[in-house]
PDB file of N, CA and C in Angstrom:
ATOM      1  N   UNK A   1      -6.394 -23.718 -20.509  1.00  0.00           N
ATOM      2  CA  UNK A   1      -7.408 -23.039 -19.729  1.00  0.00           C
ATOM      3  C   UNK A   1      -7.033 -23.146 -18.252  1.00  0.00           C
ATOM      4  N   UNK A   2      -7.039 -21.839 -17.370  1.00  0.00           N
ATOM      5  CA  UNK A   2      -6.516 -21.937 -16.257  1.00  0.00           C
ATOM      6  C   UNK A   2      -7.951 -21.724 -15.173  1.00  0.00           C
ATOM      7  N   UNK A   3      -8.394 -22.228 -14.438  1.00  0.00           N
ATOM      8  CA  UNK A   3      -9.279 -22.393 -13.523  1.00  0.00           C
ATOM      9  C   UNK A   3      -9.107 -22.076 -11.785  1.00  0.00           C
ATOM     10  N   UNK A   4      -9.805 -21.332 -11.860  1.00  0.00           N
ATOM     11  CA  UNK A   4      -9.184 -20.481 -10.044  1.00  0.00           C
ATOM     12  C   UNK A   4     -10.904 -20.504  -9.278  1.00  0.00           C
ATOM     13  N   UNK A   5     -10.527 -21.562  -8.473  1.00  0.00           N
ATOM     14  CA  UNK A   5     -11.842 -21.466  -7.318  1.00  0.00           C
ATOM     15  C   UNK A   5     -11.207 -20.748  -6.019  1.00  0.00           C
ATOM     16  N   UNK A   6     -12.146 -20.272  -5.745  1.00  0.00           N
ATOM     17  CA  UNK A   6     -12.016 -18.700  -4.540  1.00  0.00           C
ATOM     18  C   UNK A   6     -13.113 -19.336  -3.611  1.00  0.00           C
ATOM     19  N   UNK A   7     -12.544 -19.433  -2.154  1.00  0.00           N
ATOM     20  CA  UNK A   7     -13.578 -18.885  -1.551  1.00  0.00           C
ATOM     21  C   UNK A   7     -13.064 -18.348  -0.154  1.00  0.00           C
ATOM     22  N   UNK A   8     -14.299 -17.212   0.590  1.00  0.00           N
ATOM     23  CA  UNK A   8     -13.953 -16.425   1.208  1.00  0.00           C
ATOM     24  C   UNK A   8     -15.419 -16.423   2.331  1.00  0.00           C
ATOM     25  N   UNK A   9     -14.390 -15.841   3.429  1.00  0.00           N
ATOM     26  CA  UNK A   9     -16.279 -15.341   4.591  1.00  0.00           C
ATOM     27  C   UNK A   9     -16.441 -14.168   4.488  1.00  0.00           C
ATOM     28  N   UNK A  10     -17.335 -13.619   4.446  1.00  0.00           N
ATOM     29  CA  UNK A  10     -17.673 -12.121   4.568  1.00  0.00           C
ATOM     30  C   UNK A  10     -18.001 -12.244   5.710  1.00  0.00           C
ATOM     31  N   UNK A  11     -17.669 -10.503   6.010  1.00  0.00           N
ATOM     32  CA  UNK A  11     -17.918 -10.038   7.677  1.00  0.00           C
ATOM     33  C   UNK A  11     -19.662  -9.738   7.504  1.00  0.00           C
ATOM     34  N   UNK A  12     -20.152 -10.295   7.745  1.00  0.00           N
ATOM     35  CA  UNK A  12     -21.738 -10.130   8.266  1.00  0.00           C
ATOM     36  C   UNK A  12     -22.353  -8.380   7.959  1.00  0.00           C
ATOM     37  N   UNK A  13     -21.519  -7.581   8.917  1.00  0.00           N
ATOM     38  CA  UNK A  13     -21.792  -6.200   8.690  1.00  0.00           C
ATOM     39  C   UNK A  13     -21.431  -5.349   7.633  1.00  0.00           C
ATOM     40  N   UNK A  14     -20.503  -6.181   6.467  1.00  0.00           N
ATOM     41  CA  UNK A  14     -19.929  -5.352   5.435  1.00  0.00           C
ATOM     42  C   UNK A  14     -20.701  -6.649   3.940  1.00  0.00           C
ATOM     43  N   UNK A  15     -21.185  -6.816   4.140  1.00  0.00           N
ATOM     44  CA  UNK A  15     -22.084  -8.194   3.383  1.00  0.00           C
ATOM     45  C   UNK A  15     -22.335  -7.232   1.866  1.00  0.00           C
ATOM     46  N   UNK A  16     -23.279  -6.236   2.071  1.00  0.00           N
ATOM     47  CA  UNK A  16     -23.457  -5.489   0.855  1.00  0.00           C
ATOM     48  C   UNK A  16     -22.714  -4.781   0.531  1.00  0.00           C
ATOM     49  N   UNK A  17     -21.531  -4.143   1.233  1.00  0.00           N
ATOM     50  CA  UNK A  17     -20.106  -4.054   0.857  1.00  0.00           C
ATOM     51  C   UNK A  17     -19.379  -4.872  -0.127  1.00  0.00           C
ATOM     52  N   UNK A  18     -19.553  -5.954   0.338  1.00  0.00           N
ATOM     53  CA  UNK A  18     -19.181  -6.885  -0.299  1.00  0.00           C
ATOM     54  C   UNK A  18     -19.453  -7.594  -1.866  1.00  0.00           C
ATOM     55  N   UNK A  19     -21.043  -7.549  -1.889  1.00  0.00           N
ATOM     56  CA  UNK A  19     -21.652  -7.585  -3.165  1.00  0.00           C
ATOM     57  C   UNK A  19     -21.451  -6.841  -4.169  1.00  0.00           C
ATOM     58  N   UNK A  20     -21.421  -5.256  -3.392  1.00  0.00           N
ATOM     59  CA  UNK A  20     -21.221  -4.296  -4.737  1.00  0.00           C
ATOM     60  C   UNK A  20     -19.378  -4.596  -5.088  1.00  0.00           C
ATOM     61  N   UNK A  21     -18.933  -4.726  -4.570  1.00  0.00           N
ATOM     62  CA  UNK A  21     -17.333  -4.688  -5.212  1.00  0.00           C
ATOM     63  C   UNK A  21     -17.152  -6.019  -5.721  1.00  0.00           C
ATOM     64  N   UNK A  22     -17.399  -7.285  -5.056  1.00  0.00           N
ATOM     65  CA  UNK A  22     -17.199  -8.172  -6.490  1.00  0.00           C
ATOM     66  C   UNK A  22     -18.370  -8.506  -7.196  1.00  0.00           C
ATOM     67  N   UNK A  23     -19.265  -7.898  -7.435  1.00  0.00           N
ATOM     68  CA  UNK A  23     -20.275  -7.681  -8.861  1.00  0.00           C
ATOM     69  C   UNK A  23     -19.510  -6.875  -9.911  1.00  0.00           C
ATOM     70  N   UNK A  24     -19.087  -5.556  -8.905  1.00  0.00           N
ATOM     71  CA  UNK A  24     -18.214  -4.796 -10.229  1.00  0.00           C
ATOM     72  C   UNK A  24     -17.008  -5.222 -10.741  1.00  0.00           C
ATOM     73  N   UNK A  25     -16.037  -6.242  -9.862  1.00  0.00           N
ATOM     74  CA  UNK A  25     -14.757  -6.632 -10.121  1.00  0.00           C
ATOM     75  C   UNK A  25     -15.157  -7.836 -11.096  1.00  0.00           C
ATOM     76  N   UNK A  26     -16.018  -9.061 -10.997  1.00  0.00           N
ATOM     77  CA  UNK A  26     -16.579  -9.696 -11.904  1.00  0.00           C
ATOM     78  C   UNK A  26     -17.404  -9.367 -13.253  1.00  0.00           C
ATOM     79  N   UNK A  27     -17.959  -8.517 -13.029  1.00  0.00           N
ATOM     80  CA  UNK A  27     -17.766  -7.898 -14.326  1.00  0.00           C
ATOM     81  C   UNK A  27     -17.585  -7.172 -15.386  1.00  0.00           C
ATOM     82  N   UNK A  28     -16.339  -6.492 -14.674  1.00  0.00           N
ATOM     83  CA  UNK A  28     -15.493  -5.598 -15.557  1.00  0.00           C
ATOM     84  C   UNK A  28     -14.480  -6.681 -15.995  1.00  0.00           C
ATOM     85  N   UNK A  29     -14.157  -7.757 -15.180  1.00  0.00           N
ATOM     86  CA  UNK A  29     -13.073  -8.939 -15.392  1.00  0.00           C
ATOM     87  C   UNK A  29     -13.207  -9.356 -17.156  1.00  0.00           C
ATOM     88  N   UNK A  30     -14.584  -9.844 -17.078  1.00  0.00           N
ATOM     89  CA  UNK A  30     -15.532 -10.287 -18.408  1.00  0.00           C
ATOM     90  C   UNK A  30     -15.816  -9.396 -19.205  1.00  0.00           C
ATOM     91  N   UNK A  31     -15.973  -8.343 -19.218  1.00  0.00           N
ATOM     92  CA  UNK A  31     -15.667  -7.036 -19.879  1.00  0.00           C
ATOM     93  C   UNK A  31     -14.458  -6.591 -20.329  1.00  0.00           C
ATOM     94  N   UNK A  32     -14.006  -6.557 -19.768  1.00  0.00           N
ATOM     95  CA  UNK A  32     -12.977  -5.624 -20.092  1.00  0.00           C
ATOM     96  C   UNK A  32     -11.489  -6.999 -20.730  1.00  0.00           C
ATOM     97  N   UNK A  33     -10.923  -8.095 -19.910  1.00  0.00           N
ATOM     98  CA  UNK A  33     -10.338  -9.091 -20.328  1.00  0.00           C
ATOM     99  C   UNK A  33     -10.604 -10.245 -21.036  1.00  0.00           C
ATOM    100  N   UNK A  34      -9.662  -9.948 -22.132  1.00  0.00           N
ATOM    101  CA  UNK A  34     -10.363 -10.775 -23.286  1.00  0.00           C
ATOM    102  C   UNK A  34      -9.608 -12.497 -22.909  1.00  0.00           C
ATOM    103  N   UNK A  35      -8.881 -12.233 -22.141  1.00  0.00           N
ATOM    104  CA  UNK A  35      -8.377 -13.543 -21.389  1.00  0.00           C
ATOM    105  C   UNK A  35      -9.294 -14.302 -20.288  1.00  0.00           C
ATOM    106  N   UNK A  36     -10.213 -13.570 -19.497  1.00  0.00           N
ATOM    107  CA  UNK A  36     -11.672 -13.523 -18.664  1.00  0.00           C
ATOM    108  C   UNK A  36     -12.674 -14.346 -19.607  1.00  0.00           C
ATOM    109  N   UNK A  37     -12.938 -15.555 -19.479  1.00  0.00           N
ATOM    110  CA  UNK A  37     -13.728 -16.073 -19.712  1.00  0.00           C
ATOM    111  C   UNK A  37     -15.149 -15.952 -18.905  1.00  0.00           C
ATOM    112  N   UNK A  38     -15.105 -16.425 -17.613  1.00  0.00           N
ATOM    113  CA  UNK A  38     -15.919 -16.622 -16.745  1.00  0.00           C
ATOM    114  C   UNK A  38     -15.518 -15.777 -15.346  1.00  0.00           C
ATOM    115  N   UNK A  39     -16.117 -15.879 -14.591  1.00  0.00           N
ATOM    116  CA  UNK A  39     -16.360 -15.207 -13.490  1.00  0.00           C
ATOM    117  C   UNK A  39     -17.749 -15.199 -12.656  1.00  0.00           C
ATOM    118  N   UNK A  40     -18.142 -16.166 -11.717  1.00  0.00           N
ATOM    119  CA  UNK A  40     -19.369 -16.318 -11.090  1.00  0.00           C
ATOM    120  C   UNK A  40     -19.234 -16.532  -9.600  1.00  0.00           C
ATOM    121  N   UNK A  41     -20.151 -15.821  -9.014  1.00  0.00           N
ATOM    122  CA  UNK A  41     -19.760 -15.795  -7.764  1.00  0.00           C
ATOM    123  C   UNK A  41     -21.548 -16.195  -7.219  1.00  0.00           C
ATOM    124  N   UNK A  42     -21.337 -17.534  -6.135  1.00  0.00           N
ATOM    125  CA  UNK A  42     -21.881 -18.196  -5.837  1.00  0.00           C
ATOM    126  C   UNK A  42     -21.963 -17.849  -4.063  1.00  0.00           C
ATOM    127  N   UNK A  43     -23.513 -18.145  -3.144  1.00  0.00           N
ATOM    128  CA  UNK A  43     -22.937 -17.859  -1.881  1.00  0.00           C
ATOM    129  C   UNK A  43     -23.613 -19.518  -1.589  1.00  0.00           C
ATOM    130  N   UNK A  44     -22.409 -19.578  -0.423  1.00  0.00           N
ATOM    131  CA  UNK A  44     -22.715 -21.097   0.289  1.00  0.00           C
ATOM    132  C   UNK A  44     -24.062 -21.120   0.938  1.00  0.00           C
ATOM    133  N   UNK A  45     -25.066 -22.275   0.426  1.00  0.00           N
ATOM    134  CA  UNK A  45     -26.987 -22.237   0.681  1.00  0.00           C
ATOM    135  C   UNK A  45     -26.663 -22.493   2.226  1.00  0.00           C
ATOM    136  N   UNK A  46     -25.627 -23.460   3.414  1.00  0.00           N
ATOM    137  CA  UNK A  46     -25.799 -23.700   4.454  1.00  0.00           C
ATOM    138  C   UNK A  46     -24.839 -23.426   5.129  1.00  0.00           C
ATOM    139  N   UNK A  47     -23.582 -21.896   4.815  1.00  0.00           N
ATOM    140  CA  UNK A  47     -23.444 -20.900   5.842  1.00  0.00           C
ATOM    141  C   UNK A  47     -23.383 -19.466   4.970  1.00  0.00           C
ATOM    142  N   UNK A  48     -24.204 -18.846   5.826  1.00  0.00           N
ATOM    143  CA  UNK A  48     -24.606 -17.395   5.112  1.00  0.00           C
ATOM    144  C   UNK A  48     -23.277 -16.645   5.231  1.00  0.00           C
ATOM    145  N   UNK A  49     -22.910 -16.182   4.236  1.00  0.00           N
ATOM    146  CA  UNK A  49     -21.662 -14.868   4.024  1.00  0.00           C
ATOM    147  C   UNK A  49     -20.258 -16.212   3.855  1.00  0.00           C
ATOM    148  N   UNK A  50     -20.504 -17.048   3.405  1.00  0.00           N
ATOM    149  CA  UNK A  50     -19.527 -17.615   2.566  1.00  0.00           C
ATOM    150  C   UNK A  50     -19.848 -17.443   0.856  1.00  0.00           C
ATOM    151  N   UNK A  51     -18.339 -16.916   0.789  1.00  0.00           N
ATOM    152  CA  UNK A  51     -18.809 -17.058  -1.091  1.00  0.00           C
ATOM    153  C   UNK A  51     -17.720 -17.817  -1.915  1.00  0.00           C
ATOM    154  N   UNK A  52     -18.237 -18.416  -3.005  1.00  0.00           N
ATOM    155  CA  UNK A  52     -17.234 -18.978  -3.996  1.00  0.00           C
ATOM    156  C   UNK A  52     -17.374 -18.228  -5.065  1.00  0.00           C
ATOM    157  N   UNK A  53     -16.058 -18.144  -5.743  1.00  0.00           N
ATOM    158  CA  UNK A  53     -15.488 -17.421  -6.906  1.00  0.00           C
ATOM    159  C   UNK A  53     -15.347 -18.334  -8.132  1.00  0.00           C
ATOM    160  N   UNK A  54     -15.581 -19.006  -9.306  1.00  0.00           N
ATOM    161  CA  UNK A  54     -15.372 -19.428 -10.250  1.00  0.00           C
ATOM    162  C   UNK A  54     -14.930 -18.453 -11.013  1.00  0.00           C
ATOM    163  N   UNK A  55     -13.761 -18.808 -11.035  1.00  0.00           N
ATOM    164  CA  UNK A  55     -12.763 -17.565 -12.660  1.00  0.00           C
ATOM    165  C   UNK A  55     -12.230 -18.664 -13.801  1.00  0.00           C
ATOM    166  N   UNK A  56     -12.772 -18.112 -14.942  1.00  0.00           N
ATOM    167  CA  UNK A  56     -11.653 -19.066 -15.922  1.00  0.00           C
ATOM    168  C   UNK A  56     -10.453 -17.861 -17.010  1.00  0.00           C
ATOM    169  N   UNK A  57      -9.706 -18.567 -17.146  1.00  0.00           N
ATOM    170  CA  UNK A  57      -9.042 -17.893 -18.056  1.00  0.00           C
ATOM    171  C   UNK A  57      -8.294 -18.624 -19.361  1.00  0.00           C
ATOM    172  N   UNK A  58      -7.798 -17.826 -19.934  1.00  0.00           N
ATOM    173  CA  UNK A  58      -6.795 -18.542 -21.245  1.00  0.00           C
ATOM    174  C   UNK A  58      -6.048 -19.256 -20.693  1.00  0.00           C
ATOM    175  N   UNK A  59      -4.989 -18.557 -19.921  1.00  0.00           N
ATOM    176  CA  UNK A  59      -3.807 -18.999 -19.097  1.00  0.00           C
ATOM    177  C   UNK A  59      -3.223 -18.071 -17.911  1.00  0.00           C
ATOM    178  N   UNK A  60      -2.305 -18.846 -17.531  1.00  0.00           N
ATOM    179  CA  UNK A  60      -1.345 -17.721 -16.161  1.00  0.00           C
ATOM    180  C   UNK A  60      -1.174 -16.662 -16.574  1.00  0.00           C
ATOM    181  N   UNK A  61      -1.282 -16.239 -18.013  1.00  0.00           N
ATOM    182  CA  UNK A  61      -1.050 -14.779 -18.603  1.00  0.00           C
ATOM    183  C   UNK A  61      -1.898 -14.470 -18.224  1.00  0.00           C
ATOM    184  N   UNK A  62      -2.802 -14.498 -18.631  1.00  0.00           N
ATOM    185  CA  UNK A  62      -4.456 -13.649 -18.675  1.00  0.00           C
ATOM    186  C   UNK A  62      -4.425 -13.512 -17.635  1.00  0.00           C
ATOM    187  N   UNK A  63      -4.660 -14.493 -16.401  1.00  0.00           N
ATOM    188  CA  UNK A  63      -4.944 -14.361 -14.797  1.00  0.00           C
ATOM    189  C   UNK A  63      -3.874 -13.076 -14.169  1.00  0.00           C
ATOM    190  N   UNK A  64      -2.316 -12.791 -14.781  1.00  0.00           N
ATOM    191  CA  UNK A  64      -1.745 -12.192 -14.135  1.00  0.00           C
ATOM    192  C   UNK A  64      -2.071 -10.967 -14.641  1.00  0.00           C
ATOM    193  N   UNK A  65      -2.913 -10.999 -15.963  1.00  0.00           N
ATOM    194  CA  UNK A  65      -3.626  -9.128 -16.368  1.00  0.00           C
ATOM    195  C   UNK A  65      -4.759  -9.267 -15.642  1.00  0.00           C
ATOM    196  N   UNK A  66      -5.077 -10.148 -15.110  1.00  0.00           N
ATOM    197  CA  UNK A  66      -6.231  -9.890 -14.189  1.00  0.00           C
ATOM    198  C   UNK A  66      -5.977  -9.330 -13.174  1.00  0.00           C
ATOM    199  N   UNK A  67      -4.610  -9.135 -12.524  1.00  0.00           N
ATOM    200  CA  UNK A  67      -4.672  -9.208 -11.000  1.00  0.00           C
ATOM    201  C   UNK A  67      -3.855  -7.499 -11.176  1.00  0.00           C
ATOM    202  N   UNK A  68      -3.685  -7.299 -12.614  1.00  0.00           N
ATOM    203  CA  UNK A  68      -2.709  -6.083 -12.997  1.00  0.00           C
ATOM    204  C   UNK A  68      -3.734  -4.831 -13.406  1.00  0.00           C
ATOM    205  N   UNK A  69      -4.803  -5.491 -13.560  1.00  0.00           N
ATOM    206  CA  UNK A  69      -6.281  -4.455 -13.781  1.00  0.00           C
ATOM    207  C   UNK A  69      -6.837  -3.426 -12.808  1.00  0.00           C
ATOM    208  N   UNK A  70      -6.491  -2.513 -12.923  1.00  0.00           N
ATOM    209  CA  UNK A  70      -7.672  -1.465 -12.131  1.00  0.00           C
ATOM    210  C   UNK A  70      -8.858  -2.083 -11.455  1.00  0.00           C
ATOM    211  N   UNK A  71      -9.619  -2.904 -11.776  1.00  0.00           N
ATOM    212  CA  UNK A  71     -10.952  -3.206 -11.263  1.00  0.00           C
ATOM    213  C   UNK A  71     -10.484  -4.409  -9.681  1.00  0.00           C
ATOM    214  N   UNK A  72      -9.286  -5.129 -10.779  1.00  0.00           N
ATOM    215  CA  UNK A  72      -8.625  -5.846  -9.370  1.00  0.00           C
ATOM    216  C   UNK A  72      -7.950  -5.268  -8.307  1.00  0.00           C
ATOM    217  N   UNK A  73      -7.751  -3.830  -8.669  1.00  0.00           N
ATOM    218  CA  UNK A  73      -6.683  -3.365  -7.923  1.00  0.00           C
ATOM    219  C   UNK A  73      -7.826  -2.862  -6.492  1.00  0.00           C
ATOM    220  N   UNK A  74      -8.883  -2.493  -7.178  1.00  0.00           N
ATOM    221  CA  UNK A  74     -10.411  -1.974  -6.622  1.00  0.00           C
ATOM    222  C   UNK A  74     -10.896  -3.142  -5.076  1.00  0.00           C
ATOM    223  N   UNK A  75     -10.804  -3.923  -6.000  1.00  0.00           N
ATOM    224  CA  UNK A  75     -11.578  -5.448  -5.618  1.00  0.00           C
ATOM    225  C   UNK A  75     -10.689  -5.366  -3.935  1.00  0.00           C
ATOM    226  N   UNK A  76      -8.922  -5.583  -4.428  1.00  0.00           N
ATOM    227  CA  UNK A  76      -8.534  -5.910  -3.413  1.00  0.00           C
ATOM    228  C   UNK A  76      -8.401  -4.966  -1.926  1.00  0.00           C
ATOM    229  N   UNK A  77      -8.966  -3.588  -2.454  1.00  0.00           N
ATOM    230  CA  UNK A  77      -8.791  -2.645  -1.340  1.00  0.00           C
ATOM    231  C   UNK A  77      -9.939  -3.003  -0.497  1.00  0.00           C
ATOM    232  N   UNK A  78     -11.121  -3.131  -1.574  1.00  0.00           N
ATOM    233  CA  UNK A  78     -12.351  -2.885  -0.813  1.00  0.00           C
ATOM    234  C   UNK A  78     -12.658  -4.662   0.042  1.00  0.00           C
ATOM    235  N   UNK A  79     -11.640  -6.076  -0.343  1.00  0.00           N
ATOM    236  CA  UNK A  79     -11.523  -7.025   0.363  1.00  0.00           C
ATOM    237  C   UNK A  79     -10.866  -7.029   1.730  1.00  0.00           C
ATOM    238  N   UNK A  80     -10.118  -6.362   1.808  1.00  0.00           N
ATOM    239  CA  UNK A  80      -9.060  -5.812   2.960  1.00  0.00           C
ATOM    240  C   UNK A  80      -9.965  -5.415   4.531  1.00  0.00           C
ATOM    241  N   UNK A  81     -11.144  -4.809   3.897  1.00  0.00           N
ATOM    242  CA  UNK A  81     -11.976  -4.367   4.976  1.00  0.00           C
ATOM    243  C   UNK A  81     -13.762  -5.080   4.935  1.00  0.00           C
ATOM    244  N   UNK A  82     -13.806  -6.102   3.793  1.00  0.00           N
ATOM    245  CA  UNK A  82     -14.976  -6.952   4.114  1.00  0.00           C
ATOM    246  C   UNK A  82     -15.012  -8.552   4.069  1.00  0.00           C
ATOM    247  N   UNK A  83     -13.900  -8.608   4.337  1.00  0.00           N
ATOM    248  CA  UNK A  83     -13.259 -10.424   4.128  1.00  0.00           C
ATOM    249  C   UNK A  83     -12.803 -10.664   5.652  1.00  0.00           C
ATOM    250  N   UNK A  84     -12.941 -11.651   6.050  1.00  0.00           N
ATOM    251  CA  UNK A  84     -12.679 -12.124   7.537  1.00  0.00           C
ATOM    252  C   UNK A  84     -11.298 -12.640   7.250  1.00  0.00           C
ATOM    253  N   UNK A  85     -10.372 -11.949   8.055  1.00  0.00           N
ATOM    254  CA  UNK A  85      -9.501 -11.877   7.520  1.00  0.00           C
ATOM    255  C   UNK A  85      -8.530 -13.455   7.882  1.00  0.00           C
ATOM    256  N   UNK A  86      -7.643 -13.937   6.834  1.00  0.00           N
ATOM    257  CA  UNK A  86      -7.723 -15.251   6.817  1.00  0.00           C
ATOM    258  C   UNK A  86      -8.226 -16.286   6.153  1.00  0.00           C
ATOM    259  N   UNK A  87      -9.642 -15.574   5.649  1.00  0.00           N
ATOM    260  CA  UNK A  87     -10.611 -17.061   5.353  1.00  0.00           C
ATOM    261  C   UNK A  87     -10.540 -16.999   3.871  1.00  0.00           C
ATOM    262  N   UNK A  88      -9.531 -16.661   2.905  1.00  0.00           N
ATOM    263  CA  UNK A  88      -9.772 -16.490   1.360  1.00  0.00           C
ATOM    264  C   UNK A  88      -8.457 -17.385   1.055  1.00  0.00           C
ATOM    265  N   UNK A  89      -9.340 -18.697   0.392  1.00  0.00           N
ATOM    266  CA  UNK A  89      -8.665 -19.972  -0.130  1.00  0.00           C
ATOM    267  C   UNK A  89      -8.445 -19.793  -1.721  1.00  0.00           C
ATOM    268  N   UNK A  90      -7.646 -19.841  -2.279  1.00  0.00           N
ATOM    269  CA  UNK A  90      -7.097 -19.789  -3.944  1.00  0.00           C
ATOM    270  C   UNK A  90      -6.870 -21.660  -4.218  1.00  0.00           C
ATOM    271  N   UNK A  91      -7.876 -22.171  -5.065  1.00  0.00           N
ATOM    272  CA  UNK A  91      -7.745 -23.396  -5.522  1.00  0.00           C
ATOM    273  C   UNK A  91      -7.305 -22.955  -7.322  1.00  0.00           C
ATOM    274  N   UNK A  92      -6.246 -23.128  -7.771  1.00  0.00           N
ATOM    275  CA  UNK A  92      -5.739 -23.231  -9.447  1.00  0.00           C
ATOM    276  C   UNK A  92      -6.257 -24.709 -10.284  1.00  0.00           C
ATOM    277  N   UNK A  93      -6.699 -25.228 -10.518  1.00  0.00           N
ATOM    278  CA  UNK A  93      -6.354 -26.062 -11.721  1.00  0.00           C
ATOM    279  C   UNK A  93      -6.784 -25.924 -13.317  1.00  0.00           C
ATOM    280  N   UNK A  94      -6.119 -27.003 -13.837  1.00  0.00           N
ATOM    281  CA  UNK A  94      -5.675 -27.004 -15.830  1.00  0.00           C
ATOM    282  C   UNK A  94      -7.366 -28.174 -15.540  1.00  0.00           C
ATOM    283  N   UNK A  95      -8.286 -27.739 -16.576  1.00  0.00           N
ATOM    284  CA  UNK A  95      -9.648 -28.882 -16.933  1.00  0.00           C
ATOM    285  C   UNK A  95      -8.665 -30.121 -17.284  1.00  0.00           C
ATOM    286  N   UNK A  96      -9.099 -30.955 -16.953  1.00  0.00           N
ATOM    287  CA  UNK A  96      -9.147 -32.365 -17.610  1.00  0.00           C
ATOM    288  C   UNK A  96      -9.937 -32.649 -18.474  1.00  0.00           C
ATOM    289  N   UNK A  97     -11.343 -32.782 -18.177  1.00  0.00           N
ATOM    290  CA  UNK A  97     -12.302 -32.882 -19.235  1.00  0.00           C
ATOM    291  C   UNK A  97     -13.464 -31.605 -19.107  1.00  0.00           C
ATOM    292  N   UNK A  98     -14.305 -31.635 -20.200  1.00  0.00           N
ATOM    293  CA  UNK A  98     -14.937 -30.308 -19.708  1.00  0.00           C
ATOM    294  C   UNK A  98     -16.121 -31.530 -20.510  1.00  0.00           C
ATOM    295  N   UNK A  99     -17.633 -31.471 -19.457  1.00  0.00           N
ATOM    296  CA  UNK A  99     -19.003 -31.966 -20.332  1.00  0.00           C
ATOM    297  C   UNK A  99     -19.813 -31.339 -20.006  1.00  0.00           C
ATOM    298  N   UNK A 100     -20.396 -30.582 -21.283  1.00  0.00           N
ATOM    299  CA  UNK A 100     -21.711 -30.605 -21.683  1.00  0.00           C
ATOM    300  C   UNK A 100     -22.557 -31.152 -21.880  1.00  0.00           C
ATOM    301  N   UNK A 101     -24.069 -31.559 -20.817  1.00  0.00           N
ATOM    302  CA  UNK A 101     -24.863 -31.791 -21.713  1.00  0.00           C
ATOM    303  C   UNK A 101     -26.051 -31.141 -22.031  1.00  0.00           C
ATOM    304  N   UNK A 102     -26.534 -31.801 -22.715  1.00  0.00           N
ATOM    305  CA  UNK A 102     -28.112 -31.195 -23.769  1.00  0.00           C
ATOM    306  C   UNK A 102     -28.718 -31.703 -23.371  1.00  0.00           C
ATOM    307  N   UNK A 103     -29.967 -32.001 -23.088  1.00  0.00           N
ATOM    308  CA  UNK A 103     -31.102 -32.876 -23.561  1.00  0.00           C
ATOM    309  C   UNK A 103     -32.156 -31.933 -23.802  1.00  0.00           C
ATOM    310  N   UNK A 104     -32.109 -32.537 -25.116  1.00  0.00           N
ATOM    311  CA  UNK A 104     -33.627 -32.212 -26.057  1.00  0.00           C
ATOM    312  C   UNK A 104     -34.984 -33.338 -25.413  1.00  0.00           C
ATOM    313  N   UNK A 105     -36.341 -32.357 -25.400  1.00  0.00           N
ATOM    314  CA  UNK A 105     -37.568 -32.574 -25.365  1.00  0.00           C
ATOM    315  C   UNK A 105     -38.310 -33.091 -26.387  1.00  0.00           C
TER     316      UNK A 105
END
């Protein structure tokens, strides 16, 4: 399982720019790639127009049909002109452990 944390600033004035293209790039990812596990995009609670990306995948395969997809190809035009440019960090890692828990009532 390959694990890719993203994060990025949005330009303030392109903000809902921003939403609509990775809502649609996230989930056509999960749609459409059966290697796409996950995909959640989170904004930082204490600076506005920072966002994090949680992607999971099978492996470096899957991730590189991710980046070979139409929807990515989308994603990255419409990042080009609402990302401060510079501020988009790519963290990779393999899980070590993965926990779940439950608790029942």
């Amino acid at each position: 399982m390959l694990n890719l944390l993203v994060s990025v600033n949005v330009r303030a004035d392109k903000r809902e720019q921003f939403l609509t293209a990775i809502t649609l790039n996230a989930a056509a990812s999960v749609r459409e790639e059966p290697g796409c596990f996950q995909f959640d995009v989170f904004e930082d609670e204490s600076e506005p127009n920072r966002f994090f990306f949680y992607e999971r995948y099978t492996d470096r395969a899957a991730f590189d049909a991710h980046k070979a997809s139409d929807h990515f190809t989308a994603w990255r035009a419409a990042a080009a002109d609402v990302l401060v440019p510079g501020s988009q960090r790519n963290t990779f890692g393999t899980a070590v452990t993965t926990v779940i828990d439950s608790v029942s009532a």
